[in-house]
PDB file of N, CA and C in Angstrom:
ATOM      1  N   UNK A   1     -32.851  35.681  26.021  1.00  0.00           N
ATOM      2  CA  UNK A   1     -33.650  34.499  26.247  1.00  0.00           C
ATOM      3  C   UNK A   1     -33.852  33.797  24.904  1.00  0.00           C
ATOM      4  N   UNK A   2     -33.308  32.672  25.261  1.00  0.00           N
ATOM      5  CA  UNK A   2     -33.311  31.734  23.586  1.00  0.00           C
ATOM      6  C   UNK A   2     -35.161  31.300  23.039  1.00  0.00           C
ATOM      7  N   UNK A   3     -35.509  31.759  21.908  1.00  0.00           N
ATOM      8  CA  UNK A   3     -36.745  31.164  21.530  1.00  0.00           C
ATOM      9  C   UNK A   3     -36.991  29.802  21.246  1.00  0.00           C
ATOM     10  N   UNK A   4     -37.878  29.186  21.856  1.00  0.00           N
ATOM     11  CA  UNK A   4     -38.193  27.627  21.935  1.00  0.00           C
ATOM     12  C   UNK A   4     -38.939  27.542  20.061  1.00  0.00           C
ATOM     13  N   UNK A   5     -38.404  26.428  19.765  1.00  0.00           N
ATOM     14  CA  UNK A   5     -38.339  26.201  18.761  1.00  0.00           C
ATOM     15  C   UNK A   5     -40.080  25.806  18.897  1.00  0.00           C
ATOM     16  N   UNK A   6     -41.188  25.885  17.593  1.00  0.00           N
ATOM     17  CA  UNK A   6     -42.576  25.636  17.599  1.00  0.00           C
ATOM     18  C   UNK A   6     -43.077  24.346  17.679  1.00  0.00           C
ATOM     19  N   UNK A   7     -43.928  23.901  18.649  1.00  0.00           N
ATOM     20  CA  UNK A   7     -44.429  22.619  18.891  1.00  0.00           C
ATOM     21  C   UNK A   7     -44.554  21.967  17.345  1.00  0.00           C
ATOM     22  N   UNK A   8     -44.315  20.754  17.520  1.00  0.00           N
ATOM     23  CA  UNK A   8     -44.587  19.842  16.562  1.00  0.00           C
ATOM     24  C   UNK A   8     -45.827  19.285  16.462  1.00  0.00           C
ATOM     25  N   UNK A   9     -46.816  19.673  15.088  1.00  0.00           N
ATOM     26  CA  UNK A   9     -48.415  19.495  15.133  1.00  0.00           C
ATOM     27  C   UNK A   9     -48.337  18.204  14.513  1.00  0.00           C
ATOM     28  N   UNK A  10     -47.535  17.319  14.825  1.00  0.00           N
ATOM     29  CA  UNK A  10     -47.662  15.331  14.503  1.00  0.00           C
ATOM     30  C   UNK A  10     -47.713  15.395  15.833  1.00  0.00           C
ATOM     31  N   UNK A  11     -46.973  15.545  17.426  1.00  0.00           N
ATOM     32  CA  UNK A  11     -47.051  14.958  18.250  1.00  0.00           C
ATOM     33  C   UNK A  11     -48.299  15.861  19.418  1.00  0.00           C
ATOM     34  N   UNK A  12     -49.265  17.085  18.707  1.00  0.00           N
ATOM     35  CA  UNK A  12     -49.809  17.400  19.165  1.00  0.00           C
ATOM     36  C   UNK A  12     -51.302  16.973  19.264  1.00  0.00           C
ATOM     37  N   UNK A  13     -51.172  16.050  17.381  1.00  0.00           N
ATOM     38  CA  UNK A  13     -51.714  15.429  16.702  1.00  0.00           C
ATOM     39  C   UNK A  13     -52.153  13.850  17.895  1.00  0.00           C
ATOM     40  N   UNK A  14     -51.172  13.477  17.926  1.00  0.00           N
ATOM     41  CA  UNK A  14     -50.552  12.145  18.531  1.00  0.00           C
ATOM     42  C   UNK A  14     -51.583  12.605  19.932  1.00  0.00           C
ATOM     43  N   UNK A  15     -51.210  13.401  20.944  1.00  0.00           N
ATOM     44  CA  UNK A  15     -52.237  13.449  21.821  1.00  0.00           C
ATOM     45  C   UNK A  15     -53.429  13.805  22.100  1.00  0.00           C
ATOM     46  N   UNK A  16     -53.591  14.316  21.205  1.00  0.00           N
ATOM     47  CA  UNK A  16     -55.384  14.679  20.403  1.00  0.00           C
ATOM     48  C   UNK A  16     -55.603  13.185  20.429  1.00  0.00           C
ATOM     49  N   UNK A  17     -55.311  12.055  19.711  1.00  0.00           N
ATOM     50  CA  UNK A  17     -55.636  10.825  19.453  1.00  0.00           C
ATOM     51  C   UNK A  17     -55.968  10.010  20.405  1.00  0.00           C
ATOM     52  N   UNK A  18     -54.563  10.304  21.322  1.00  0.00           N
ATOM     53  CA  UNK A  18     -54.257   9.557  22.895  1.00  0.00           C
ATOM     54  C   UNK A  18     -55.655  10.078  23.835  1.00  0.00           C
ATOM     55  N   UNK A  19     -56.336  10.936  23.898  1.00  0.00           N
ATOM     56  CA  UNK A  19     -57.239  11.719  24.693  1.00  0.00           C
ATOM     57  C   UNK A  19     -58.269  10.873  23.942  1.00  0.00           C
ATOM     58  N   UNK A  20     -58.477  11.124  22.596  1.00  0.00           N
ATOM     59  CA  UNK A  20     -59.991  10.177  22.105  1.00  0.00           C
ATOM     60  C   UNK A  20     -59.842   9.017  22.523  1.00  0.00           C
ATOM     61  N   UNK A  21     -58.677   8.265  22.597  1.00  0.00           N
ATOM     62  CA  UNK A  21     -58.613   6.721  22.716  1.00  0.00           C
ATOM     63  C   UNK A  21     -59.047   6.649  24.444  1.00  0.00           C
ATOM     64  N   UNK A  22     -58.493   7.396  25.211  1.00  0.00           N
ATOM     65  CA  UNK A  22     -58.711   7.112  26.921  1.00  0.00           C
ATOM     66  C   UNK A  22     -60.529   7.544  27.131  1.00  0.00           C
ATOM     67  N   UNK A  23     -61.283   8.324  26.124  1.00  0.00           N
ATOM     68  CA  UNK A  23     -62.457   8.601  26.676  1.00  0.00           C
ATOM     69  C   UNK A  23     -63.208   7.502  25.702  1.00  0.00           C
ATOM     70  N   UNK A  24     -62.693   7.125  24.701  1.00  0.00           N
ATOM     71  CA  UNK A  24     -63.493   6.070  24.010  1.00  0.00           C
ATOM     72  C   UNK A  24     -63.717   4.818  24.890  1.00  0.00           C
ATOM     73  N   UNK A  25     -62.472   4.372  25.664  1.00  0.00           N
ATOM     74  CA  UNK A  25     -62.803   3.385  26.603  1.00  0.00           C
ATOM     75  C   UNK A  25     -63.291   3.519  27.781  1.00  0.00           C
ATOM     76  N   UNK A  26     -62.876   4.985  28.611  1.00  0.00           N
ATOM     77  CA  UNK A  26     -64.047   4.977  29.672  1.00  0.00           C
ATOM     78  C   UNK A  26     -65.783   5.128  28.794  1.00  0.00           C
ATOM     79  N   UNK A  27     -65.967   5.015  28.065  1.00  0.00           N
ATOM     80  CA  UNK A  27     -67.183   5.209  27.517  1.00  0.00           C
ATOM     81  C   UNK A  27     -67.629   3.616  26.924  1.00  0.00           C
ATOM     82  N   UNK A  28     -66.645   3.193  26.410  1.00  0.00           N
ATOM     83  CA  UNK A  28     -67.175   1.757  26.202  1.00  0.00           C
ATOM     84  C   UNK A  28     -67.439   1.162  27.576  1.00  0.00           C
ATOM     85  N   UNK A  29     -66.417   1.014  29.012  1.00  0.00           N
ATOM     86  CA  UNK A  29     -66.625   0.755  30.258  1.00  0.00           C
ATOM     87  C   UNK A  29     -68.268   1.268  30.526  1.00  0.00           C
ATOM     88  N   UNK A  30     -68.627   2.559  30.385  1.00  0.00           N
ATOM     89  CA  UNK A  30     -69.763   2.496  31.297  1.00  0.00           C
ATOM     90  C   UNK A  30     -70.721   2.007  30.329  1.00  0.00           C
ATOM     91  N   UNK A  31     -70.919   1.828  28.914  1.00  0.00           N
ATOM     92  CA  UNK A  31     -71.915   1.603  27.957  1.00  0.00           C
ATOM     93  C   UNK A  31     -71.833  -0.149  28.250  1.00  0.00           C
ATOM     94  N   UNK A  32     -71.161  -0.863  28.630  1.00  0.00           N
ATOM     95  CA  UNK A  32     -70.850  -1.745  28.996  1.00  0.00           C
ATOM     96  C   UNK A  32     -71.242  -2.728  30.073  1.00  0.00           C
ATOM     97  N   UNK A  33     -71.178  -1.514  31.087  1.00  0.00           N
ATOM     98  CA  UNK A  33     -71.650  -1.427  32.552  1.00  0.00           C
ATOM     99  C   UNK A  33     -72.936  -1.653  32.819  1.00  0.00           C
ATOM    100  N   UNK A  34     -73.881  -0.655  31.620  1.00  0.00           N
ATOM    101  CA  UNK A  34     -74.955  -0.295  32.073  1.00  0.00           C
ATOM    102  C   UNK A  34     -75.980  -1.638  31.003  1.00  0.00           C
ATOM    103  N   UNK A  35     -75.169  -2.470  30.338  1.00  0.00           N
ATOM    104  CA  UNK A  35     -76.191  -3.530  29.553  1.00  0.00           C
ATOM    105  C   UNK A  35     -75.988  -3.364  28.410  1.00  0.00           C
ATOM    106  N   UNK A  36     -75.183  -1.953  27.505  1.00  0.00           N
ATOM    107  CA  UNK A  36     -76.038  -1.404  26.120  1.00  0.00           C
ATOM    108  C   UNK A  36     -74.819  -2.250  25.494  1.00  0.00           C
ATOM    109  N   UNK A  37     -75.466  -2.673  24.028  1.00  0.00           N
ATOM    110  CA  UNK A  37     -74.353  -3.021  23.210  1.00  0.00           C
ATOM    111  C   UNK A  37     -73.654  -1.810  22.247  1.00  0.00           C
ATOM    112  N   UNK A  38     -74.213  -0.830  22.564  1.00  0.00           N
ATOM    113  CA  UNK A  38     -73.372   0.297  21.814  1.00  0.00           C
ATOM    114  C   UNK A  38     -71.791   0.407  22.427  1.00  0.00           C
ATOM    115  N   UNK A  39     -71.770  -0.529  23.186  1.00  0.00           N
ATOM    116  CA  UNK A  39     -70.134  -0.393  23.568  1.00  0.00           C
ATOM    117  C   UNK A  39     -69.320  -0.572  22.664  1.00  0.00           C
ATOM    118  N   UNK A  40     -69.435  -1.593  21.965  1.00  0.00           N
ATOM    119  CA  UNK A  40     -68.721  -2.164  20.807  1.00  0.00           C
ATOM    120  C   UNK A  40     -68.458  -1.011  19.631  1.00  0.00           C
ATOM    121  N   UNK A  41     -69.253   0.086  19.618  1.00  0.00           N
ATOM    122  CA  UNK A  41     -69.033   0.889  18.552  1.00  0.00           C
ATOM    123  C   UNK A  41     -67.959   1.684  19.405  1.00  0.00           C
ATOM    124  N   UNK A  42     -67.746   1.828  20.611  1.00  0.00           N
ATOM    125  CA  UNK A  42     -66.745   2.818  21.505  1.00  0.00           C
ATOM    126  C   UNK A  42     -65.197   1.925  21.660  1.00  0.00           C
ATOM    127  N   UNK A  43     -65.368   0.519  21.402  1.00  0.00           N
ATOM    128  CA  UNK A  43     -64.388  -0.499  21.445  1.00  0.00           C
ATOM    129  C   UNK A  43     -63.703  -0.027  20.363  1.00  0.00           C
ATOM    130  N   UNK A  44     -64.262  -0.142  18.862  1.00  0.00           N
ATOM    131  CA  UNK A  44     -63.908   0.019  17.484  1.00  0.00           C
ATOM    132  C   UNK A  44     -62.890   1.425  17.492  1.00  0.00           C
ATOM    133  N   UNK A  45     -63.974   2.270  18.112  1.00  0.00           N
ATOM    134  CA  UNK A  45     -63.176   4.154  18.331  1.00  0.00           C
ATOM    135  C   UNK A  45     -61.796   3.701  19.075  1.00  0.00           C
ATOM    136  N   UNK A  46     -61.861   3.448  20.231  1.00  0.00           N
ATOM    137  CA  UNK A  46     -60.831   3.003  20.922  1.00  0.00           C
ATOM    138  C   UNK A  46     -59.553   2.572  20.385  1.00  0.00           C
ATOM    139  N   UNK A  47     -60.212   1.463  19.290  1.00  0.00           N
ATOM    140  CA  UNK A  47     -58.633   0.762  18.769  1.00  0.00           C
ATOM    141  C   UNK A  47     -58.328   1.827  17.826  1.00  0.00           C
ATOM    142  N   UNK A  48     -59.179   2.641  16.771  1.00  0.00           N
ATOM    143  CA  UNK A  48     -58.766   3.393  15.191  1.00  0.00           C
ATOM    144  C   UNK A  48     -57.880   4.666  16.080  1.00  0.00           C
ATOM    145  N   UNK A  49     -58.432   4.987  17.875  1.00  0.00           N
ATOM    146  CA  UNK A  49     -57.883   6.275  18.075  1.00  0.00           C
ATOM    147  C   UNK A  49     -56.358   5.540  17.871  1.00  0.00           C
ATOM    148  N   UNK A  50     -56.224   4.393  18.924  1.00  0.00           N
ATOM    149  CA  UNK A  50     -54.909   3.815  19.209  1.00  0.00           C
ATOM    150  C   UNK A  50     -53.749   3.829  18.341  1.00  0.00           C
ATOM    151  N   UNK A  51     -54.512   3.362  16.842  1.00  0.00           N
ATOM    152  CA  UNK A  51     -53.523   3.218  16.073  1.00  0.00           C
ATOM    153  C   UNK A  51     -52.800   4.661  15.316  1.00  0.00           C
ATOM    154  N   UNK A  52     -54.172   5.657  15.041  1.00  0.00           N
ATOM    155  CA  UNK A  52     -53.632   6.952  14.682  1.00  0.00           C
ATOM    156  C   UNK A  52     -52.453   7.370  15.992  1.00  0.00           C
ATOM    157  N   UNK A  53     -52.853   7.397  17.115  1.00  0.00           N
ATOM    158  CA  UNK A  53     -51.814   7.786  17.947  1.00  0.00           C
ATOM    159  C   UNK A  53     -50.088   7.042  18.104  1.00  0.00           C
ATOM    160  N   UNK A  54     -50.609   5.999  17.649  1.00  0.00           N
ATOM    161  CA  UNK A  54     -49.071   5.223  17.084  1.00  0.00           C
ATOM    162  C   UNK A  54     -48.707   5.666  15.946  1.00  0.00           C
ATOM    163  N   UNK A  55     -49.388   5.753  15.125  1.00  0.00           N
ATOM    164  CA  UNK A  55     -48.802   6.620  13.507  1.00  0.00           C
ATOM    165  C   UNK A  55     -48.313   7.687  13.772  1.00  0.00           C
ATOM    166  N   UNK A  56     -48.879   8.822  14.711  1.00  0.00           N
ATOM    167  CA  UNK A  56     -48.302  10.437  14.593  1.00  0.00           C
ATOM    168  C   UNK A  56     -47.098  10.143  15.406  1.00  0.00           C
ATOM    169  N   UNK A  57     -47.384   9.558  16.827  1.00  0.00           N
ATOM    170  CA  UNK A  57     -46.104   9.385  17.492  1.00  0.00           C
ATOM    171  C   UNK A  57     -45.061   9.156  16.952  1.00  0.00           C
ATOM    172  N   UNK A  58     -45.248   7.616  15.816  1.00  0.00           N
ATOM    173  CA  UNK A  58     -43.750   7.495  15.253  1.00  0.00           C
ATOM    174  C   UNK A  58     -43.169   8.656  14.078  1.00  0.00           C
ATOM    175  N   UNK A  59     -44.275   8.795  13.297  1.00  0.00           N
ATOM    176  CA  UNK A  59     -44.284  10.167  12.522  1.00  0.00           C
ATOM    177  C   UNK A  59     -43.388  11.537  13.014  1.00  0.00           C
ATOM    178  N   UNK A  60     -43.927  11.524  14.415  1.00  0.00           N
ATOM    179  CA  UNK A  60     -42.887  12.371  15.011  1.00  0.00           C
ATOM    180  C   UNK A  60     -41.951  11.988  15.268  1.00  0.00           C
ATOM    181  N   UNK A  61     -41.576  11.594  15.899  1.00  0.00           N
ATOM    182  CA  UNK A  61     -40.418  10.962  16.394  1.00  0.00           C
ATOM    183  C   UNK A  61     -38.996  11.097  14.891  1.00  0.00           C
ATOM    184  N   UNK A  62     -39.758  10.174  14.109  1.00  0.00           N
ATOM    185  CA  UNK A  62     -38.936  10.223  12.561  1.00  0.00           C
ATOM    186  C   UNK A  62     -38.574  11.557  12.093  1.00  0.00           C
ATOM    187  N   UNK A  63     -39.729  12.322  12.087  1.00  0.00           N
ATOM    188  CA  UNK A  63     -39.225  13.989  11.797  1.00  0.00           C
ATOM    189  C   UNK A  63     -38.341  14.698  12.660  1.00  0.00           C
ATOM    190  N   UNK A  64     -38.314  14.521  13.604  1.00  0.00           N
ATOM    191  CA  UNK A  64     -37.224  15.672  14.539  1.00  0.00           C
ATOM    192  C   UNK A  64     -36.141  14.912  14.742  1.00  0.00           C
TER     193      UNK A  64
END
């Protein structure tokens, strides 16, 4: 049985990011929902997760 070569910790990285970015916006949605302006601080999270998750992705991608 051939050994699978070890996950790559940029694209494990990359969905660590992708996961903060999808709960940052259901969280801006309901902070949103409910009147508060603390949404805008979950907006901000949202975009910084976005872009780290575009950095590791291509990061990976380039390495393998």
């Amino acid at each position: 049985m051939p050994l699978s070569p070890p996950p790559d910790p940029t694209r494990r990285l990359a969905l660590y990011a992708l996961a903060v970015c999808v709960l940052a916006v259901a969280a801006a949605v309901v902070s949103f929902v409910q009147g508060s302006w603390l949404g805008i601080v979950w907006v901000l999270l949202a975009g910084l997760s976005s872009n780290m998750t575009w950095y590791y992705a291509r990061r990976g991608r380039s390495v393998s």
